[in-house]
Protein backbone atom coordinates (compact mmCIF):
# COMPACT_ATOMS: atom_id res chain seq x y z
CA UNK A 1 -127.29 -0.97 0.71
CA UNK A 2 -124.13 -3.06 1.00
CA UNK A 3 -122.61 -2.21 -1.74
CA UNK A 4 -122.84 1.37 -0.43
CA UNK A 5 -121.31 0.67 2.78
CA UNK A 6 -118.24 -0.62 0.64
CA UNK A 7 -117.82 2.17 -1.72
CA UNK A 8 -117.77 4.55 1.65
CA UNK A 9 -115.30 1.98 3.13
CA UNK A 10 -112.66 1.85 0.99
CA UNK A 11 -112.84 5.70 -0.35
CA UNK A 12 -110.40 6.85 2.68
CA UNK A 13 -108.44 3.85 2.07
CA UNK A 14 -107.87 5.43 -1.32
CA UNK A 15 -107.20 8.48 -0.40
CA UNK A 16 -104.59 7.64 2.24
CA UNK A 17 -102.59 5.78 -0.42
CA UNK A 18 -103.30 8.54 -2.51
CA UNK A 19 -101.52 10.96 0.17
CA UNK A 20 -98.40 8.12 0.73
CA UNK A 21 -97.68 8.45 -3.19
CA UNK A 22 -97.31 11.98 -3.48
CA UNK A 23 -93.84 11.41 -1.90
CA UNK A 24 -91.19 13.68 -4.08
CA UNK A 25 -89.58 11.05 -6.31
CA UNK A 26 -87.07 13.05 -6.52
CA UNK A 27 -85.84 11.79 -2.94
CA UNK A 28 -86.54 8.74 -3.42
CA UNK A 29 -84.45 8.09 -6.42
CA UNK A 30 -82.00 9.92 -5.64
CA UNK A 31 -81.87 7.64 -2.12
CA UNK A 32 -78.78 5.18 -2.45
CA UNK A 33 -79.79 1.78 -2.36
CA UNK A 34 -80.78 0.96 1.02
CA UNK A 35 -81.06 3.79 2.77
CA UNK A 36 -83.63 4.49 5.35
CA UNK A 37 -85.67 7.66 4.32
CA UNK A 38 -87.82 10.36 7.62
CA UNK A 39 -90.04 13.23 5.96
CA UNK A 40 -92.86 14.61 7.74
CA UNK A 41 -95.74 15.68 6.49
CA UNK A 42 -99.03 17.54 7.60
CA UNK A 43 -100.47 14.09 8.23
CA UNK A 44 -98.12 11.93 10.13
CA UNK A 45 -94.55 11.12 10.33
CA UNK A 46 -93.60 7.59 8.70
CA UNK A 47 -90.43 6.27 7.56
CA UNK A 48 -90.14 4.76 4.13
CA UNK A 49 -87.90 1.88 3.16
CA UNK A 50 -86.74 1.72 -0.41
CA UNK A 51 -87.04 -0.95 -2.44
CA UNK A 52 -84.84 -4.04 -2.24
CA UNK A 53 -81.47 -4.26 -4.39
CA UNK A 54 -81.04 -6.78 -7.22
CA UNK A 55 -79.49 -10.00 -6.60
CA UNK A 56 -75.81 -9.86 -6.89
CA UNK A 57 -74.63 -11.40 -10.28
CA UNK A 58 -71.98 -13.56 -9.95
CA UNK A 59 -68.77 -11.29 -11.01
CA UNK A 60 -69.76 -9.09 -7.87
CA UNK A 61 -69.84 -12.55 -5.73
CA UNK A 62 -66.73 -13.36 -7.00
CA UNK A 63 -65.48 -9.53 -6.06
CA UNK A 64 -66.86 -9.46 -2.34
CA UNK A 65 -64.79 -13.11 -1.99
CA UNK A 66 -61.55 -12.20 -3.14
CA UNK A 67 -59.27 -10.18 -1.35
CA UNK A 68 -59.69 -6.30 -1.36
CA UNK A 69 -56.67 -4.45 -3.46
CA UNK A 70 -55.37 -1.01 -3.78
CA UNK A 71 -55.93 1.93 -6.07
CA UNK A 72 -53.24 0.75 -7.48
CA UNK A 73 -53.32 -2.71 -7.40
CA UNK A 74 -57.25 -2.48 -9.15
CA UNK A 75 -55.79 -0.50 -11.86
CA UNK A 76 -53.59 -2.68 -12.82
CA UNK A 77 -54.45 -5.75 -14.47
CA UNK A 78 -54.16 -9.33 -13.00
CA UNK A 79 -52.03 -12.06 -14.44
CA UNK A 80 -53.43 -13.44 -17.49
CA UNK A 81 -53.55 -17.36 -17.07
CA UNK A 82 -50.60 -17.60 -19.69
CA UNK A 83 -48.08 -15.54 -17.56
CA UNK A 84 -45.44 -16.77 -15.30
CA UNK A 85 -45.49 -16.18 -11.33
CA UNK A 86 -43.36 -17.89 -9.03
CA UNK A 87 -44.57 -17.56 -5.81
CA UNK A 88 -41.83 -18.27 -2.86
CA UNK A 89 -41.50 -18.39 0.86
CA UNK A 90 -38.17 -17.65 0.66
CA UNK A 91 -36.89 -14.13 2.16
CA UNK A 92 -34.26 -12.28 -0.41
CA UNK A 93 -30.82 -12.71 0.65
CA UNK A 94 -29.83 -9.59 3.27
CA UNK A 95 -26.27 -10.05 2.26
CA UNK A 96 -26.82 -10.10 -1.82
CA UNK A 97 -24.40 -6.91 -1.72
CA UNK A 98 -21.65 -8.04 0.54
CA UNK A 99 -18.92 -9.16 -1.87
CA UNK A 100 -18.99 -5.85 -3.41
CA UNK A 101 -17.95 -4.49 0.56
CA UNK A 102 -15.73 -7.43 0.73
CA UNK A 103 -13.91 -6.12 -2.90
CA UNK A 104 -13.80 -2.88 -1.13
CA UNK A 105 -11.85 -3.78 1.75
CA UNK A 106 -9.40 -5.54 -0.63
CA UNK A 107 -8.80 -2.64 -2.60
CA UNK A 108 -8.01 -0.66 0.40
CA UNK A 109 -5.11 -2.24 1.60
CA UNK A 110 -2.87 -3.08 -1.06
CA UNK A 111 0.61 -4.70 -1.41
CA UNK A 112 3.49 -3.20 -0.54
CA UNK A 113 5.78 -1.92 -3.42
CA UNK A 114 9.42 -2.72 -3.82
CA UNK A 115 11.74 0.16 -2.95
CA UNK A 116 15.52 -1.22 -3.21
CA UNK A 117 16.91 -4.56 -3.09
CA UNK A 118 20.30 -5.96 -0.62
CA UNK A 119 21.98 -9.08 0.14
CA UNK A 120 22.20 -11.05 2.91
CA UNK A 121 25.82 -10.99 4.45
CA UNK A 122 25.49 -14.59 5.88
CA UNK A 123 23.23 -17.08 6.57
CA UNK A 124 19.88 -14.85 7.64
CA UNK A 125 16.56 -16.24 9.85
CA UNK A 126 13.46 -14.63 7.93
CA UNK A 127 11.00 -13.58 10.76
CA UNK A 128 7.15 -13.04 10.51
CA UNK A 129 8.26 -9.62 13.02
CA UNK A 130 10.45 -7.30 13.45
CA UNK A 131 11.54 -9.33 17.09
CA UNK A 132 13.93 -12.07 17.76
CA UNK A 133 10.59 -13.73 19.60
CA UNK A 134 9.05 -13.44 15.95
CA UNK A 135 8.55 -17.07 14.52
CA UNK A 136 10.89 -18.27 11.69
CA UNK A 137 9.04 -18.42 8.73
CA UNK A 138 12.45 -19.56 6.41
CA UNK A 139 16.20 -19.23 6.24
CA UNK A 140 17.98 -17.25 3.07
CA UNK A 141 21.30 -18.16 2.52
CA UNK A 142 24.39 -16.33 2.23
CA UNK A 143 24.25 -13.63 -0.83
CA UNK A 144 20.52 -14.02 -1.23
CA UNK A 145 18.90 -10.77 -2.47
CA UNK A 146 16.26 -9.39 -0.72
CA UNK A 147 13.61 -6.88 -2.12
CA UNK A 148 12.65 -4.11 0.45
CA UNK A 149 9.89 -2.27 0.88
CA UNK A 150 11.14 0.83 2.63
CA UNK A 151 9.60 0.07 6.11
CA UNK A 152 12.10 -0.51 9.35
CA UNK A 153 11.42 -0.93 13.11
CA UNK A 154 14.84 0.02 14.88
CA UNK A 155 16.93 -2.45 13.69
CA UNK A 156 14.49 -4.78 11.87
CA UNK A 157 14.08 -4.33 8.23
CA UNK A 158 10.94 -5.14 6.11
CA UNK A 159 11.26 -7.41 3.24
CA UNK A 160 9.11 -9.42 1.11
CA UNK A 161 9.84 -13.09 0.36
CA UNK A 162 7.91 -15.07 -1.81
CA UNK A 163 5.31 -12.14 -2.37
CA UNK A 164 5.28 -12.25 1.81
CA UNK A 165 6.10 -9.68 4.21
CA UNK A 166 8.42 -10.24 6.67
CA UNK A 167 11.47 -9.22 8.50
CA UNK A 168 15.32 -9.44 8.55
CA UNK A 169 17.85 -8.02 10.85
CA UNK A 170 19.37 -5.29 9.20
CA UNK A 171 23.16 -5.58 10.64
CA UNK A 172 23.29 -8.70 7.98
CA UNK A 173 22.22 -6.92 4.74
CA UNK A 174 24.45 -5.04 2.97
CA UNK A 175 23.89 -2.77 -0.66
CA UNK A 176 27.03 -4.75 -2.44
CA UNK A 177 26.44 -8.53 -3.59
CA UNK A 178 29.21 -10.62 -1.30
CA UNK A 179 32.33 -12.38 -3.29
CA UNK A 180 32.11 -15.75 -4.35
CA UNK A 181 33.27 -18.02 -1.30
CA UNK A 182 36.86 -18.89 -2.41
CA UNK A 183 36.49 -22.06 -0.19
CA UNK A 184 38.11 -22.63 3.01
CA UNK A 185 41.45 -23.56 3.91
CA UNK A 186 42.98 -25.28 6.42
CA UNK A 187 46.75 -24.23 6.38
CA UNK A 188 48.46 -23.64 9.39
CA UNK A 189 47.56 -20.15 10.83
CA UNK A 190 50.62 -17.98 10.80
CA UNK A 191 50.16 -16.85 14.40
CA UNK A 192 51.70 -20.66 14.96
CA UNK A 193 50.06 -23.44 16.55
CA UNK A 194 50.34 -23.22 19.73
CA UNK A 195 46.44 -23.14 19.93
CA UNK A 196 46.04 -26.05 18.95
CA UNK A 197 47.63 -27.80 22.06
CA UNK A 198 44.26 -30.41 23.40
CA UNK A 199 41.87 -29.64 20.48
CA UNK A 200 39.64 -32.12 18.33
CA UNK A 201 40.67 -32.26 15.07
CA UNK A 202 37.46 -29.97 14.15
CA UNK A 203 38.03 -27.34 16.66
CA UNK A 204 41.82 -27.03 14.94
CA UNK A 205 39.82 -26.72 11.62
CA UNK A 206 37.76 -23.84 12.68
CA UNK A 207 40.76 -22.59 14.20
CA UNK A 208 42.90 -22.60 10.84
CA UNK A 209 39.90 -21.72 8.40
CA UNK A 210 39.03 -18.59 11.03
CA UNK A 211 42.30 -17.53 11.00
CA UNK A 212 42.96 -17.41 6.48
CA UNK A 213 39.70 -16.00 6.47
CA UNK A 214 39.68 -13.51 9.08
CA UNK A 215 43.33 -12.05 9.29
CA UNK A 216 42.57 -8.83 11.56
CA UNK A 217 41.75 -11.52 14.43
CA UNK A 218 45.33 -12.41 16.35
CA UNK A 219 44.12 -13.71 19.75
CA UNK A 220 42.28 -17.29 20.33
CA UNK A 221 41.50 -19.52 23.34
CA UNK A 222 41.46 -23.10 23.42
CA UNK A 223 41.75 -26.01 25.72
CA UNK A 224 41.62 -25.37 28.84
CA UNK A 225 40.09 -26.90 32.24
CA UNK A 226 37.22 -26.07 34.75
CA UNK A 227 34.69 -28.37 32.78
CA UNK A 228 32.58 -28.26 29.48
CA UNK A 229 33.59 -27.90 25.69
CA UNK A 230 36.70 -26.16 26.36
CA UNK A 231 38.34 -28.99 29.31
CA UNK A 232 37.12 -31.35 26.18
CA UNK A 233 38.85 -29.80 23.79
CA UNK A 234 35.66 -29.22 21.47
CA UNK A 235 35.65 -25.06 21.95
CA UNK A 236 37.75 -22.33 20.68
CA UNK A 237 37.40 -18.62 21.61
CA UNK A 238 37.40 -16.14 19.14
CA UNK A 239 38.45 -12.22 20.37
CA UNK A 240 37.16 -9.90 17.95
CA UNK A 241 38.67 -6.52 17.19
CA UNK A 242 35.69 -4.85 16.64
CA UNK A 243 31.58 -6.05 17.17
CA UNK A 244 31.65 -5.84 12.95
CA UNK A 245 34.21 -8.37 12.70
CA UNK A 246 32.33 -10.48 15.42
CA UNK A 247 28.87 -10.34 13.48
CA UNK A 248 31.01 -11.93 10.15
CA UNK A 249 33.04 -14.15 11.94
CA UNK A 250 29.91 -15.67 13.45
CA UNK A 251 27.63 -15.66 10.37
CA UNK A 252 30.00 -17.41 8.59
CA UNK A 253 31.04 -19.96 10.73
CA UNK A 254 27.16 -20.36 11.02
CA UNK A 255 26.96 -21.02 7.41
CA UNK A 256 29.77 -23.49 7.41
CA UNK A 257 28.74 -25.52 10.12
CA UNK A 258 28.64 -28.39 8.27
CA UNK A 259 31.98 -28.18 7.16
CA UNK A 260 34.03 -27.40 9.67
CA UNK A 261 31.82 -29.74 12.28
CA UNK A 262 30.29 -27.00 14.15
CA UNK A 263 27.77 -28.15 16.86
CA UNK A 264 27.06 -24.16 18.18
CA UNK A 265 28.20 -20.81 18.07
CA UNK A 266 27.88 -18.12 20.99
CA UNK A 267 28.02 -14.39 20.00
CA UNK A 268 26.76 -11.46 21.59
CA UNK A 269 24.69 -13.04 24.66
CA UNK A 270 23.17 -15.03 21.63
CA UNK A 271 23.03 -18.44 20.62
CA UNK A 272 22.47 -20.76 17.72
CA UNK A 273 22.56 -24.80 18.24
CA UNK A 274 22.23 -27.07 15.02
CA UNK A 275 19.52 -29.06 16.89
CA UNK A 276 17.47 -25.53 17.13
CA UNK A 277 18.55 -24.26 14.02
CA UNK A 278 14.94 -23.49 12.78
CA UNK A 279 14.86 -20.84 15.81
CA UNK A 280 17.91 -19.19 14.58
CA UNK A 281 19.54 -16.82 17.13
CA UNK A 282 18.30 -17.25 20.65
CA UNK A 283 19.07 -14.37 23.64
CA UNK A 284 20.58 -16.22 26.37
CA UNK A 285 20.72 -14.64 30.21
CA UNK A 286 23.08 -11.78 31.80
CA UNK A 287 25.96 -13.63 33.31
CA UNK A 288 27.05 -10.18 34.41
CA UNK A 289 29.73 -9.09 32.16
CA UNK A 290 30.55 -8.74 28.81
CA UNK A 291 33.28 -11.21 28.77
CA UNK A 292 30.70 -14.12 30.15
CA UNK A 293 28.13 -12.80 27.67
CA UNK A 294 30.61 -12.98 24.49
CA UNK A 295 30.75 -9.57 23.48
CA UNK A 296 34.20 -9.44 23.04
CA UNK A 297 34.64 -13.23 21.81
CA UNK A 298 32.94 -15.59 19.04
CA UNK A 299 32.72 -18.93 21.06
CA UNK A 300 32.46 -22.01 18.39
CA UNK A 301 31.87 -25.60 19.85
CA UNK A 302 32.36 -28.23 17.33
CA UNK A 303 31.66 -32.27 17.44
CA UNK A 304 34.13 -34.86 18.54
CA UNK A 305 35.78 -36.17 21.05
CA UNK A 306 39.18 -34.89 22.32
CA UNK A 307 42.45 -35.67 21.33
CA UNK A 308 45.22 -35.05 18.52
């Protein structure tokens, strides 16, 4: 009798698992792993659970720690233990390609070419300008030649000097190389020497060497008194017969300072001092005509005290 009750107790309990096996296997399988899997059926509605996954082995461990890469990065294969890779925290230089720019800019402004050459007339301040307020940047001396470069500013022309560019005043250049100095003499000028009346000895040597070097000048002032060089007998006056004359008279008496004792010459409303000789010609003020500002006279002031 109990063994009858048993076999009608677990029957159903057969046929119920009978009924949850007939699930398409199809669906099942074709489930990805881990899904969660509804169907209905005429019974009841119950939600199956696939099975488990494996274990991961431990190249997929080793996959899931590191980080992820791209397409591209996967396809291509990682560093074999024997190659070389320098890792850095250094940023590339931004600037790798700047001397190439810096080449550039050189190119693009190039030196000047030579387009004639001329000689200094006298004694010549070389100026980093084409002004008289330009610095000095060296003296040439008397018959120097110059090579041009074809550029002017007024009066001002462009040379170059020592590979430099820089500027000369143009009034003391001139196309034909300048005769040899034949030296200076100190005869008695022909005019007589009447002149000579209260001068230093070197004020009657400028007077003598400006008159055998400069014939076309006849008229000279000396000693006379109201005060300064000339009541001292250390100035002479030079009248010039044309501003020409007046531009060689006092570029060479520049140039000879040493020999005939010159201390300054005055030309022009201009100045030069041996004690500013590095400045070269210096623009005095407007004493209101052109008399008081030496345009029509070279004034030379020499060293020495007065007398015979």
């Amino acid at each position: 009798m109990s063994r009858g009750r048993h076999k009608q107790a677990t029957a159903p309990a057969r046929v119920r698992g009978a009924a949850r096996i007939a699930i398409p296997v199809a669906l099942v399988s074709a489930a990805p792993v881990g899904a969660v899997i509804t169907y209905t059926d005429p019974v009841e509605t119950a939600t199956l659970l696939t099975a488990d996954p494996p274990p991961p082995t431990d190249a997929a461990v080793e996959r899931a720690a590191s980080p992820s890469r791209s397409l591209a990065e996967r396809r291509s294969p990682l560093p074999s233990e024997s190659s070389s890779v320098e890792i850095t925290d250094e940023e590339p230089a931004a600037d790798a390609e700047e001397p190439a720019a810096e080449e550039a800019d050189e190119t693009e402004a190039p030196e000047p070419a030579v387009s004639g050459h001329m000689f200094a007339t006298a004694g010549l301040n070389v100026r980093d300008g084409a002004s008289t307020d330009a610095s000095v940047v060296t003296v040439v001396a008397q018959a120097t030649e110059l090579a041009l470069t074809g550029t002017t500013d007024g009066a001002w022309v462009q040379v170059l000097v020592d590979d430099t560019v820089a500027w000369v005043h143009g009034d003391y250049l001139s196309e034909d190389e300048p005769a040899p100095d034949s030296g200076i003499s100190y005869e008695p000028c022909a005019y007589g020497s009447e002149i000579e009346s209260g001068l230093t000895p070197d004020a009657v040597r400028v007077y003598r060497a400006v008159c055998a070097r400069f014939p076309s000048v006849n008229s000279y002032g000396g000693y006379r008194s109201g005060g300064g060089a000339h009541s001292q007998g250390r100035a002479i006056d030079i009248m010039i017969p044309s501003s020409s004359v007046g531009d060689q008279i006092a570029a060479w008496v520049r140039d000879n300072y040493q020999k005939l004792g010159v201390s300054e010459v005055i030309w022009s409303q201009r100045i030069w001092s041996v004690t500013r000789s590095s400045e070269g010609w210096r623009w005095m003020e407007d004493r209101g005509s052109p008399t008081a500002n030496h345009y029509d006279h070279v004034h030379v002031t020499v060293y020495g005290s007065s007398g015979g």
